[in-house]
Protein backbone atom coordinates (compact mmCIF):
# COMPACT_ATOMS: atom_id res chain seq x y z
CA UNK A 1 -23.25 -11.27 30.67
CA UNK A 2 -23.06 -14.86 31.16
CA UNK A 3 -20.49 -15.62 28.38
CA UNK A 4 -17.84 -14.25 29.76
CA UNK A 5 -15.69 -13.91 33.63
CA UNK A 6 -16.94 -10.71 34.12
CA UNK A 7 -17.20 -6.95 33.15
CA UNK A 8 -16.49 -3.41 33.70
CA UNK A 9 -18.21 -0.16 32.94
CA UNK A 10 -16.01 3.20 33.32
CA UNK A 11 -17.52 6.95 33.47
CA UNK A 12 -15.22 8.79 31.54
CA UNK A 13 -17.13 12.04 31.79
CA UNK A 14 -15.47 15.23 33.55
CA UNK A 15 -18.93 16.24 35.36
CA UNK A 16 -22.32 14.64 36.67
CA UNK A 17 -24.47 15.57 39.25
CA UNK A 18 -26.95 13.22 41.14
CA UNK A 19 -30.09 14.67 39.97
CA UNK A 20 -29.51 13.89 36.18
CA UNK A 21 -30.33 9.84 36.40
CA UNK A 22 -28.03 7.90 33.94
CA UNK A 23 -27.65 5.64 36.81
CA UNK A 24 -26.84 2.22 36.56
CA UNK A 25 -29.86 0.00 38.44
CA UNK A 26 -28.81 -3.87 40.20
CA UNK A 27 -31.45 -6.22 41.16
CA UNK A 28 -30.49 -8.15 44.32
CA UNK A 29 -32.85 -10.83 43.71
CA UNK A 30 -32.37 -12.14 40.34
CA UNK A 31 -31.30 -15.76 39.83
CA UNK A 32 -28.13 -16.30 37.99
CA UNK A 33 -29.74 -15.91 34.32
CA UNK A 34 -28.29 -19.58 31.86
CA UNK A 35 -29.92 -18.85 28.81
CA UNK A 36 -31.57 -15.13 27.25
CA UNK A 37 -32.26 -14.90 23.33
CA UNK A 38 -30.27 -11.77 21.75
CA UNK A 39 -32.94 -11.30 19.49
CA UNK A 40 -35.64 -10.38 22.21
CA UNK A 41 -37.22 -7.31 21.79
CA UNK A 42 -40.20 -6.74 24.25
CA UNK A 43 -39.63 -6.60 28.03
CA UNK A 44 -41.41 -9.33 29.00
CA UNK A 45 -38.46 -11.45 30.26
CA UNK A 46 -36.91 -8.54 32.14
CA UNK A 47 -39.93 -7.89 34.33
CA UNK A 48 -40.43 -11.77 34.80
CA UNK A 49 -37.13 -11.69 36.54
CA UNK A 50 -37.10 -8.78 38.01
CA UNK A 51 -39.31 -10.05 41.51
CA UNK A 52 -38.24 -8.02 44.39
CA UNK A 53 -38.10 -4.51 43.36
CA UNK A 54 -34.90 -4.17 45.73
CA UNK A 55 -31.83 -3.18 44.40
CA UNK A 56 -29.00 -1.00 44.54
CA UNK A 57 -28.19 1.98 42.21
CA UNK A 58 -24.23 3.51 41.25
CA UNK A 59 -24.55 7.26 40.37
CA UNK A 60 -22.31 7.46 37.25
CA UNK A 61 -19.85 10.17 38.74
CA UNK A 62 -16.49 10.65 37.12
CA UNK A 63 -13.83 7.98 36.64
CA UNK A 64 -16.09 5.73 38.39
CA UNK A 65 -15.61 2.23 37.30
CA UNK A 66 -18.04 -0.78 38.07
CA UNK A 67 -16.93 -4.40 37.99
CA UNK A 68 -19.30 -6.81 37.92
CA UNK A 69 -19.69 -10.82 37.99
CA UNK A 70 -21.28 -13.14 35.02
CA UNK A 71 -25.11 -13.22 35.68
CA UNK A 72 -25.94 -9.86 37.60
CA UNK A 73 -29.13 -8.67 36.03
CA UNK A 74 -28.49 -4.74 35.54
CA UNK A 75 -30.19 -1.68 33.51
CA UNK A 76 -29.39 1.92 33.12
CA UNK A 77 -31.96 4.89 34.31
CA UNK A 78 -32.80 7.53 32.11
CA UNK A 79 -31.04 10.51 31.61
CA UNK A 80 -32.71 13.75 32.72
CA UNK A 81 -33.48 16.54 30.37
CA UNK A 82 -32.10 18.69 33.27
CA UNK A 83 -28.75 16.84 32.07
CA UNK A 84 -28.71 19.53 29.51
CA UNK A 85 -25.90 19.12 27.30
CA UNK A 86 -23.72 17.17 29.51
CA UNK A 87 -22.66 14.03 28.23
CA UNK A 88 -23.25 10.69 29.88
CA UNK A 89 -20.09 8.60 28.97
CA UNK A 90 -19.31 5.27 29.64
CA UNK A 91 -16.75 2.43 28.26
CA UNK A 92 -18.19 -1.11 29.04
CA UNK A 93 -15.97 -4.50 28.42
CA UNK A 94 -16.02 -7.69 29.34
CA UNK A 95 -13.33 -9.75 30.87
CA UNK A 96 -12.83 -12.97 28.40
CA UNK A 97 -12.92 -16.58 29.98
CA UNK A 98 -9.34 -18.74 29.05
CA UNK A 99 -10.01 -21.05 26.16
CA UNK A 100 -9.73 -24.73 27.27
């Protein structure tokens, strides 16, 4: 999310539980990323960058909200069928850099 000062993901949801996945996955080795075409399809790039295999993950429990800086290379786990029919909800945004 390099074009912009930031942004924020918020788990609306009333209910989760740990064992359904839907979590959101951080590499903590990834170089700050310049330059990644929209229009890429295959994974390629993403396992080229992703080096270490060492990470954090944030369960995405209710009215949890992440905030996180330009650059941080982050994907979401799967959801588990065991999830049933509980929803996995999340409102993502970016803070906008000031115009010069």
């Amino acid at each position: 999310d390099q074009h912009s000062a930031g942004s924020f993901t918020f788990y609306p949801h009333p209910t989760w539980k740990l064992g359904w996945g839907g979590e959101m996955l951080v590499d903590l080795k990834c170089p700050q990323i310049q330059e990644r075409l929209a229009s890429q399809l295959d994974d390629e790039w993403e396992n080229s960058k992703l080096k270490s295999g060492v990470g954090y993950y944030l369960a995405p429990l209710p009215n949890r909200l992440i905030l996180a800086a330009p650059g941080v290379f982050h994907s979401v786990a799967r959801v588990d069928p065991a999830a049933g029919d509980a929803l996995r909800v999340s409102v993502v945004g970016f803070l906008l850099k000031e115009a010069t």
